[in-house]
Protein backbone atom coordinates (compact mmCIF):
# COMPACT_ATOMS: atom_id res chain seq x y z
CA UNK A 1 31.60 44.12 -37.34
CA UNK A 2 31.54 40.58 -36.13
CA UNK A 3 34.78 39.38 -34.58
CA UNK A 4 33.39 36.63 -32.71
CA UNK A 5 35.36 33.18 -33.39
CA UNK A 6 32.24 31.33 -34.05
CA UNK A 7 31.61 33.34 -36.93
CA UNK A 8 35.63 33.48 -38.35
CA UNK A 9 34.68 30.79 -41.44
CA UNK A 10 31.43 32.36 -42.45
CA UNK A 11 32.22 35.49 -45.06
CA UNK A 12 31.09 38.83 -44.19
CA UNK A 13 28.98 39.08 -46.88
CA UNK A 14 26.52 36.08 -45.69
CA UNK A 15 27.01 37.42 -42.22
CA UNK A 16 25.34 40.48 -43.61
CA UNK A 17 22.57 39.40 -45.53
CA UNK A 18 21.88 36.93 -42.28
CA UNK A 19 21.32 39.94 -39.98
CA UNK A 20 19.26 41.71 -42.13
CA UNK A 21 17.43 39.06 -42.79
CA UNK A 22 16.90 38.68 -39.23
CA UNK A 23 16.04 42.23 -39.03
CA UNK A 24 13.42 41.72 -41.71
CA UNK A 25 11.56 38.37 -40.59
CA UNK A 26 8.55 38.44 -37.63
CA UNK A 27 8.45 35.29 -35.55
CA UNK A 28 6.01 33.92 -37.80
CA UNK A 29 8.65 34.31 -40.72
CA UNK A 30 11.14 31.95 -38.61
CA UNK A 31 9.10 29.53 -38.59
CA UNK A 32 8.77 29.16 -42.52
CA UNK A 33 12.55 28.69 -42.79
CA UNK A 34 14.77 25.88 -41.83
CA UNK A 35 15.54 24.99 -38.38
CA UNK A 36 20.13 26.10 -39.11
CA UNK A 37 19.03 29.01 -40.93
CA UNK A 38 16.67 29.99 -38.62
CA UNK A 39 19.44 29.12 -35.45
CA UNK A 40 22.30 31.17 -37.66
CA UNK A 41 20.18 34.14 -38.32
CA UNK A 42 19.28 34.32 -34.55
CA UNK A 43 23.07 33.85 -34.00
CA UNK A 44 24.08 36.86 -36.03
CA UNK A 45 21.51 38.85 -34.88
CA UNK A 46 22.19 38.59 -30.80
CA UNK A 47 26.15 38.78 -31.30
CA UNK A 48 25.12 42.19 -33.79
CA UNK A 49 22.64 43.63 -31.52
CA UNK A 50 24.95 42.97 -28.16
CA UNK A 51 27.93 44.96 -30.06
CA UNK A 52 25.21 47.51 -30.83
CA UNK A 53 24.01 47.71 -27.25
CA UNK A 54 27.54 47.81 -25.76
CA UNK A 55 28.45 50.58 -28.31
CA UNK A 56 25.45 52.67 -27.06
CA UNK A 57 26.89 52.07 -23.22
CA UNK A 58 30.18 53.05 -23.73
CA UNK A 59 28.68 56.35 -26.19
CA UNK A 60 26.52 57.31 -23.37
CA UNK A 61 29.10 56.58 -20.80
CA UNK A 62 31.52 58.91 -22.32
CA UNK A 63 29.21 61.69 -22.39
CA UNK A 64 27.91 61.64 -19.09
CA UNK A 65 31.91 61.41 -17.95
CA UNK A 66 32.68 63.81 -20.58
CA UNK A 67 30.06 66.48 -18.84
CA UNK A 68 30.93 65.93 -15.38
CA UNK A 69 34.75 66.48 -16.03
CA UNK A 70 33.66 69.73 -17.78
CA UNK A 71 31.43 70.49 -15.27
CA UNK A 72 34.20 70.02 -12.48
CA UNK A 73 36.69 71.70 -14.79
CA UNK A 74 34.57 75.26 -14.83
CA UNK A 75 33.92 75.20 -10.93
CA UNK A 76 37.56 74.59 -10.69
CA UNK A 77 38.58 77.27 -13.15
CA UNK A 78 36.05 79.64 -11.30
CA UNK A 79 37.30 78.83 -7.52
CA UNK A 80 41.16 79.44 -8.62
CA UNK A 81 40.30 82.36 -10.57
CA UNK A 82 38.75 83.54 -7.86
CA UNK A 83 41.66 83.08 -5.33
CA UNK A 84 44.04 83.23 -7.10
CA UNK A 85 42.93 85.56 -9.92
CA UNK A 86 45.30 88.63 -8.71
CA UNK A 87 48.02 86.73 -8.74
CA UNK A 88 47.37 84.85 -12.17
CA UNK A 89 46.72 88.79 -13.76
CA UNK A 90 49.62 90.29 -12.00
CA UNK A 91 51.90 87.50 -13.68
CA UNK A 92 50.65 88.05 -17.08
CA UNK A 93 51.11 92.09 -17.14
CA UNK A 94 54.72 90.95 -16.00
CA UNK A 95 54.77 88.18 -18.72
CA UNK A 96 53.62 91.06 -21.38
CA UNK A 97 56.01 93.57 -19.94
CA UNK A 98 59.28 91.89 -20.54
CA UNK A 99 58.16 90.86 -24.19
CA UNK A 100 57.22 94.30 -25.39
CA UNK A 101 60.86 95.09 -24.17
CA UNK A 102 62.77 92.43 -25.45
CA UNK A 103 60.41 93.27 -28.60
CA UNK A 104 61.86 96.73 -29.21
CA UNK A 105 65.64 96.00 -28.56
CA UNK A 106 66.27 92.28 -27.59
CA UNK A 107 69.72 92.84 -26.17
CA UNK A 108 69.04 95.92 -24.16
CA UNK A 109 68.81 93.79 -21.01
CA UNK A 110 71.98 92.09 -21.74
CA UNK A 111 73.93 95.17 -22.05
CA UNK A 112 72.11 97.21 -19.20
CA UNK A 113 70.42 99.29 -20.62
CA UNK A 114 67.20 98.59 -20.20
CA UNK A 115 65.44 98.11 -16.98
CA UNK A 116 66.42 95.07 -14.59
């Protein structure tokens, strides 16, 4: 989509059916057509095709960030579970100890009857 100002009074629709026609025409097919057609065609085209380009940057920039993050993110992962791994396993069989008792009688601790 065109947002450039120099295009803001031409419709969409001739903007269209300029870049295709663009899209369609060899160099020798420019020459057959009229000087402002041939300059507003060309115009269309180069504002189209640097959108295009700068989409494809920014798609392939994401991707290549988008790797190394998860790339970084599973050594990470691996070196803490690796010192710290005890620790993290440890906390979780606590974690799933106090729920399966405040599972079978919630108020158990409360009263003292269950284990502190």
């Amino acid at each position: 989509m065109l947002t450039d100002p120099m295009f803001a009074s031409v419709s969409l629709h001739q903007i269209t059916r300029l870049r295709r026609q663009g899209e369609r025409y060899f160099i020798d097919g420019l020459r057959d057509i009229s000087s402002d057609r041939r300059l507003a065609i060309l115009a269309v085209c180069a504002v189209e095709w640097r959108a295009a380009i700068a989409n494809a940057v920014v798609e392939n920039h994401d991707r290549i960030v988008g790797k190394i993050w998860r790339d970084a993110k599973r050594s990470c992962d691996k070196r803490w579970s690796q010192k710290f791994g005890l620790v993290v396993k440890v906390d979780c069989m606590m974690k799933e100890v106090i729920q399966n008792e405040e599972t079978k009688e919630p108020f158990a601790r409360i009263r003292g009857e269950g284990s502190a």
